[in-house]
PDB file of N, CA and C in Angstrom:
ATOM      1  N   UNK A   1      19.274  10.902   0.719  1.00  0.00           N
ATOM      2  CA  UNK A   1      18.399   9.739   0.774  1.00  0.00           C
ATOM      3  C   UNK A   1      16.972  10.173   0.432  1.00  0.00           C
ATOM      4  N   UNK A   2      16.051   9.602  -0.378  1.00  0.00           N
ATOM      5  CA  UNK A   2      14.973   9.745  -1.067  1.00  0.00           C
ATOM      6  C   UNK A   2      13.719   9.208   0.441  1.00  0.00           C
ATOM      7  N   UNK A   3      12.938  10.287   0.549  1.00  0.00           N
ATOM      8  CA  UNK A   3      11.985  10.198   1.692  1.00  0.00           C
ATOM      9  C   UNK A   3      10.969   9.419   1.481  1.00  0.00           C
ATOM     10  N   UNK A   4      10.418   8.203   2.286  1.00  0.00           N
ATOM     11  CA  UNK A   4       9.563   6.797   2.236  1.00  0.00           C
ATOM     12  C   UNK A   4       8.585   7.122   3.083  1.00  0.00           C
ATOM     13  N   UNK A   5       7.442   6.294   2.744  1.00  0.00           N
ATOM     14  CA  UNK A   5       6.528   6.366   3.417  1.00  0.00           C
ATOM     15  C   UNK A   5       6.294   4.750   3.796  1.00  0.00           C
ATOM     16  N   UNK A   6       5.750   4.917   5.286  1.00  0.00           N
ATOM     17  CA  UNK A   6       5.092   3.057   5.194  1.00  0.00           C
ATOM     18  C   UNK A   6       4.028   2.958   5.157  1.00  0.00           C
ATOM     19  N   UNK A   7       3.668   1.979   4.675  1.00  0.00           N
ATOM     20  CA  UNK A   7       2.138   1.417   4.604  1.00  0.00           C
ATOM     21  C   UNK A   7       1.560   0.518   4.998  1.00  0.00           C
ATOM     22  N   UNK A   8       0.402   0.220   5.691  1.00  0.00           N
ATOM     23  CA  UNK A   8       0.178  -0.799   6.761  1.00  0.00           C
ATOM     24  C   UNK A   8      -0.940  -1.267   6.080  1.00  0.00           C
ATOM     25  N   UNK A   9      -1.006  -2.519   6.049  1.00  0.00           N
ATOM     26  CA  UNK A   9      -2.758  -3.367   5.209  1.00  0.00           C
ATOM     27  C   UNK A   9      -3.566  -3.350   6.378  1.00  0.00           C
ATOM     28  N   UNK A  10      -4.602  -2.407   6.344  1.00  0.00           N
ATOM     29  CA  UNK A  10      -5.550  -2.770   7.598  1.00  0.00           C
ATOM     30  C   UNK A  10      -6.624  -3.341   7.156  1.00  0.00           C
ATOM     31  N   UNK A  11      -7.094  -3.902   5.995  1.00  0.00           N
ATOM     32  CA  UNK A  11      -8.238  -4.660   5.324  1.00  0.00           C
ATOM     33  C   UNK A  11      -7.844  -5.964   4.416  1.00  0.00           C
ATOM     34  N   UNK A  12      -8.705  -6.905   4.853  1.00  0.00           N
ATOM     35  CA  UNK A  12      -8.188  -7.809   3.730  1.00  0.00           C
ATOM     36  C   UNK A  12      -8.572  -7.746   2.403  1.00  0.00           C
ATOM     37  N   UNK A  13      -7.644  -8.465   1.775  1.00  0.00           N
ATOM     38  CA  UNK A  13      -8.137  -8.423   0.074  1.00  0.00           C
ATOM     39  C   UNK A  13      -9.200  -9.068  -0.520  1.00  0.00           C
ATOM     40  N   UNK A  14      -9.792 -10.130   0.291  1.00  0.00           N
ATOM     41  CA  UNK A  14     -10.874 -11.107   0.194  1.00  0.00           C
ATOM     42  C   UNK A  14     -12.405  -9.963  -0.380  1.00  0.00           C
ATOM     43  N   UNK A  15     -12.534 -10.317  -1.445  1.00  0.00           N
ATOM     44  CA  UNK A  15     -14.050  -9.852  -1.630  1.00  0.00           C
ATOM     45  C   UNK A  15     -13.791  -8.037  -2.585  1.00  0.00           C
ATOM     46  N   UNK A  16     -12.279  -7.992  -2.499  1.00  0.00           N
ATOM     47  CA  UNK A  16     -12.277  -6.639  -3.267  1.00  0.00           C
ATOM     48  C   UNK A  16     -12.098  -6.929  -4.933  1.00  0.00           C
ATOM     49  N   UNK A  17     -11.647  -5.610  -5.912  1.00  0.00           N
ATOM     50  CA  UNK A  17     -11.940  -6.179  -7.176  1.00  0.00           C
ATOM     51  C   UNK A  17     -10.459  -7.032  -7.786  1.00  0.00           C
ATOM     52  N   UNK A  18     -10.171  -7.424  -8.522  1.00  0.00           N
ATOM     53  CA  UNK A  18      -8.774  -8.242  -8.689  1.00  0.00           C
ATOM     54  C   UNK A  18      -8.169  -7.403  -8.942  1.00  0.00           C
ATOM     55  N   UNK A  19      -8.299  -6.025  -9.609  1.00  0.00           N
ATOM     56  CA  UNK A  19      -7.006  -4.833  -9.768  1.00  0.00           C
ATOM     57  C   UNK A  19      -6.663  -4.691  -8.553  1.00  0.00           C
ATOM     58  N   UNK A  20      -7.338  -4.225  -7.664  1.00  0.00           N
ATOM     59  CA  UNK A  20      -7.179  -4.064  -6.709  1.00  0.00           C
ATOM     60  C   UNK A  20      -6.165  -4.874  -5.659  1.00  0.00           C
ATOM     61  N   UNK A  21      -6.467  -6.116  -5.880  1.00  0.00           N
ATOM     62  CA  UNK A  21      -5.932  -7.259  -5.098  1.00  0.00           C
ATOM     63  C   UNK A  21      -3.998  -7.120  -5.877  1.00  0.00           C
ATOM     64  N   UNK A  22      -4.283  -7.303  -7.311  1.00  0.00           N
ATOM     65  CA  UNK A  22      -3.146  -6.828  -7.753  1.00  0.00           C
ATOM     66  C   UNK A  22      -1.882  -5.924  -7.917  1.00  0.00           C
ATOM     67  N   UNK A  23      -2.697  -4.620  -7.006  1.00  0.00           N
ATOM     68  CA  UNK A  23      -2.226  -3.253  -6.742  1.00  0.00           C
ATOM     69  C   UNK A  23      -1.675  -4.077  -5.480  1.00  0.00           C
ATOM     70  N   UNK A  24      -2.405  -4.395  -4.280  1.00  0.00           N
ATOM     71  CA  UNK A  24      -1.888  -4.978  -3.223  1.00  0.00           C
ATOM     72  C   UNK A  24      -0.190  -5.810  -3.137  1.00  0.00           C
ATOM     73  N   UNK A  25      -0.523  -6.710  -4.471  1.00  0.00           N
ATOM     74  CA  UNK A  25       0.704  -7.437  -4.543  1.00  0.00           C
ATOM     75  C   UNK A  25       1.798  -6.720  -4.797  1.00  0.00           C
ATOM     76  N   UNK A  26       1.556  -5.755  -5.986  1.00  0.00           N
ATOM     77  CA  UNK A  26       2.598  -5.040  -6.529  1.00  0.00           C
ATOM     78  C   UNK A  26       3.194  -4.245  -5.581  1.00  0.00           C
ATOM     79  N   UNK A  27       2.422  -3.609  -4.647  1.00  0.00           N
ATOM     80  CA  UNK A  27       3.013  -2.713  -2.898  1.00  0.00           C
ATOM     81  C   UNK A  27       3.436  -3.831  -2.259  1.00  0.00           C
ATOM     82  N   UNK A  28       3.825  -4.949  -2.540  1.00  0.00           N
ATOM     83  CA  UNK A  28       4.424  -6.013  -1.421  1.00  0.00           C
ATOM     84  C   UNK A  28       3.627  -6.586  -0.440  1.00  0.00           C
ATOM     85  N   UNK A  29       2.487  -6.367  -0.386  1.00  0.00           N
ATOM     86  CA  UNK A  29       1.641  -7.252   0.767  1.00  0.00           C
ATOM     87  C   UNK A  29       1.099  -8.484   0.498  1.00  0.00           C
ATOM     88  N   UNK A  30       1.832  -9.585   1.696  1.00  0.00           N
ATOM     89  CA  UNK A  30       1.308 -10.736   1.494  1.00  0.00           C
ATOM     90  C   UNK A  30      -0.002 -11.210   2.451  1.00  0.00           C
ATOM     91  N   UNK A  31      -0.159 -10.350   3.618  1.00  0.00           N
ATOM     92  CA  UNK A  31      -0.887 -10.614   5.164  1.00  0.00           C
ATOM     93  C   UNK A  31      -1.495  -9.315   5.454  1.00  0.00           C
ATOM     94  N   UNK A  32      -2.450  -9.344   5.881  1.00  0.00           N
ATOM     95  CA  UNK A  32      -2.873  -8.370   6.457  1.00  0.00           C
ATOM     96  C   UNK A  32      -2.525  -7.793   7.950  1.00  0.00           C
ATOM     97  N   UNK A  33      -2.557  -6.431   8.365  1.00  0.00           N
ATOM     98  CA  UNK A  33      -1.622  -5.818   8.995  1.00  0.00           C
ATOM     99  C   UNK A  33      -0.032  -6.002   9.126  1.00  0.00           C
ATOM    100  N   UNK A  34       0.487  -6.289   7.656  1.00  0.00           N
ATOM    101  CA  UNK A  34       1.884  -6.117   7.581  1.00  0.00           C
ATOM    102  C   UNK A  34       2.262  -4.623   7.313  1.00  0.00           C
ATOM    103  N   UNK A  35       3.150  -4.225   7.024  1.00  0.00           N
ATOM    104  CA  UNK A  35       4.135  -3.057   7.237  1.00  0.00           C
ATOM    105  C   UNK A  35       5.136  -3.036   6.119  1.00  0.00           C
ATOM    106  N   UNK A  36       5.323  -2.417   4.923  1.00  0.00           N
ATOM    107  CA  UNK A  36       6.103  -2.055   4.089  1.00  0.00           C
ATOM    108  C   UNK A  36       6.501  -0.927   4.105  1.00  0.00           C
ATOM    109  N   UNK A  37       7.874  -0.343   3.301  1.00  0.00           N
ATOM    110  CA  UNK A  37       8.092   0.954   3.118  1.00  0.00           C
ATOM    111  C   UNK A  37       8.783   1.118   1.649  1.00  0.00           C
ATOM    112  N   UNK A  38       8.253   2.584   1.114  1.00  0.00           N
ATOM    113  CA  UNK A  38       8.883   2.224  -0.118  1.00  0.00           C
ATOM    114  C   UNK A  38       8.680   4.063  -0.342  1.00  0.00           C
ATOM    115  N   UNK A  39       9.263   4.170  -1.429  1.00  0.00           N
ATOM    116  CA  UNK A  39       9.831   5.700  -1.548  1.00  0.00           C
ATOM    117  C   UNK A  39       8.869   6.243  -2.088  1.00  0.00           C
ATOM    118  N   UNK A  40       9.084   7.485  -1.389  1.00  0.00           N
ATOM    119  CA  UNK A  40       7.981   8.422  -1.732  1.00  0.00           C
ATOM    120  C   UNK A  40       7.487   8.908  -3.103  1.00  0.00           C
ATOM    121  N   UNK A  41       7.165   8.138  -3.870  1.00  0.00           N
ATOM    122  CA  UNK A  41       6.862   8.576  -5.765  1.00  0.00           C
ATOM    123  C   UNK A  41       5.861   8.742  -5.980  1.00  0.00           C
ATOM    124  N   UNK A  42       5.430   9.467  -7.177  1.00  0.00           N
ATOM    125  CA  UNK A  42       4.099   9.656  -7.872  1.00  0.00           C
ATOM    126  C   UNK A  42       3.304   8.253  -8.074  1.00  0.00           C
ATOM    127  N   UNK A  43       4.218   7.026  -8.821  1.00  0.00           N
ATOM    128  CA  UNK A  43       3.350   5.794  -8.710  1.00  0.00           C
ATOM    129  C   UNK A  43       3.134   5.126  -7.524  1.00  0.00           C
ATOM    130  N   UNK A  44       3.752   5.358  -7.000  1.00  0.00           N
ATOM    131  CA  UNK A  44       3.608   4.608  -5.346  1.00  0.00           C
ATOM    132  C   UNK A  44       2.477   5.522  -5.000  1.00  0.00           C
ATOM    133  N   UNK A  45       2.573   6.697  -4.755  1.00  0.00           N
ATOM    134  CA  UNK A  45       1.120   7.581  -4.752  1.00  0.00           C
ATOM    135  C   UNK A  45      -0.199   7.210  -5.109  1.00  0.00           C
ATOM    136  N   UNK A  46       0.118   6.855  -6.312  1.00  0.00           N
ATOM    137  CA  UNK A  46      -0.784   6.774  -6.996  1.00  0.00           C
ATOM    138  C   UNK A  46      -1.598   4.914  -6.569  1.00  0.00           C
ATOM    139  N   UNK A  47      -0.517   4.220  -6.602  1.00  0.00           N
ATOM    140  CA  UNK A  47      -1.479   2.993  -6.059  1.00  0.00           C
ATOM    141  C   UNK A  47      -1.986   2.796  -5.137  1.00  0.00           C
ATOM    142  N   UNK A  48      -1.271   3.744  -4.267  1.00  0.00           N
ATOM    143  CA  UNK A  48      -2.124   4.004  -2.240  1.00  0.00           C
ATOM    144  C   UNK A  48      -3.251   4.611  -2.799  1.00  0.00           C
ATOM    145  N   UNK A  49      -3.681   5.415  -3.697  1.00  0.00           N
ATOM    146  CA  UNK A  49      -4.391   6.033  -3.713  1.00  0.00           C
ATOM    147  C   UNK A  49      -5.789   5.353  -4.175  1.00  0.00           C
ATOM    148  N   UNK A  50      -4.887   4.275  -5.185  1.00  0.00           N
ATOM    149  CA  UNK A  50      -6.200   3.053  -5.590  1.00  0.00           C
ATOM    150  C   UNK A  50      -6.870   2.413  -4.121  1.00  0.00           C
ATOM    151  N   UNK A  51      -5.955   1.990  -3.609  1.00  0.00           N
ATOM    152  CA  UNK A  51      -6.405   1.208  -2.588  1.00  0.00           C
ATOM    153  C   UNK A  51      -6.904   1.816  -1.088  1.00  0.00           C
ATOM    154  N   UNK A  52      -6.539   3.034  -1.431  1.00  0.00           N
ATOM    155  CA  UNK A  52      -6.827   3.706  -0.163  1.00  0.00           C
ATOM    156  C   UNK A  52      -7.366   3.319   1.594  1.00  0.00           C
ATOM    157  N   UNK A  53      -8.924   2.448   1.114  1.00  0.00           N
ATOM    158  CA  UNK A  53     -10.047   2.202   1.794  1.00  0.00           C
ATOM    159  C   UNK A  53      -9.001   0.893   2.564  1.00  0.00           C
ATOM    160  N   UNK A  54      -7.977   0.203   1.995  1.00  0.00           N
ATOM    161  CA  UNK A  54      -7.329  -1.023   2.388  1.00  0.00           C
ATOM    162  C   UNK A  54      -6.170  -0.766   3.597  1.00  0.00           C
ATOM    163  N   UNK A  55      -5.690   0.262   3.242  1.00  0.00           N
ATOM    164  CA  UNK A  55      -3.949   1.098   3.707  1.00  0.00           C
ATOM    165  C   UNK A  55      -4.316   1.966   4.918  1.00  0.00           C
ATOM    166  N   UNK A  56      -3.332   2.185   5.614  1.00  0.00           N
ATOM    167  CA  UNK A  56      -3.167   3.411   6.588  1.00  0.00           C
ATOM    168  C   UNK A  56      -1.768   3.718   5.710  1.00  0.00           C
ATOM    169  N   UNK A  57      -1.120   5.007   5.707  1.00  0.00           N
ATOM    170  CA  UNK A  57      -0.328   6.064   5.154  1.00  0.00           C
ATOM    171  C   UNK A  57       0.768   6.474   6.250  1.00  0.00           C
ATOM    172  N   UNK A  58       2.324   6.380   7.106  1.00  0.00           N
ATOM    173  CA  UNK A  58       2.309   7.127   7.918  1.00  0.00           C
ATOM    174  C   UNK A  58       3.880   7.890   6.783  1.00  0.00           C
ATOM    175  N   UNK A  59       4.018   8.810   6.939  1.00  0.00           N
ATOM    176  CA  UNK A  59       5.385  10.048   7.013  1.00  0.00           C
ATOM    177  C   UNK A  59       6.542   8.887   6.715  1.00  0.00           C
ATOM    178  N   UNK A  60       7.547   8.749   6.267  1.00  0.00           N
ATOM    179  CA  UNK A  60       8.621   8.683   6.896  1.00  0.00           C
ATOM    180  C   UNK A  60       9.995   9.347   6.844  1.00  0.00           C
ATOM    181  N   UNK A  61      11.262   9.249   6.756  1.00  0.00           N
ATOM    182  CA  UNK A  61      11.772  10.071   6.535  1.00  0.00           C
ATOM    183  C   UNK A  61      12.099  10.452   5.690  1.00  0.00           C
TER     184      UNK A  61
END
């Protein structure tokens, strides 16, 4: 089984730039402080990484 990480929206999207807001959608967030999980990849990496300032990051298995 391929190791996931979850990601939690701790900021809203209101007032950020529209890539940004778009990166949001594309990671599945509709609400703020929701909870997704999705597999650990370079692009998935890479869009936490856009949004960083928005996300908390935790491990999973």
């Amino acid at each position: 089984m391929a190791k996931t990480i979850r990601i939690t929206q701790i900021k809203s999207v209101i007032g950020v730039p529209p890539l940004h807001k778009k990166t949001m959608t594309a990671l599945g967030f509709r609400r703020t402080y929701q909870t997704v999980e999705k597999a650990d990849t370079p692009q998935v990496r890479g869009m936490i990484h856009q949004v960083r300032y928005l996300v908390r990051v935790e491990e999973g298995k």
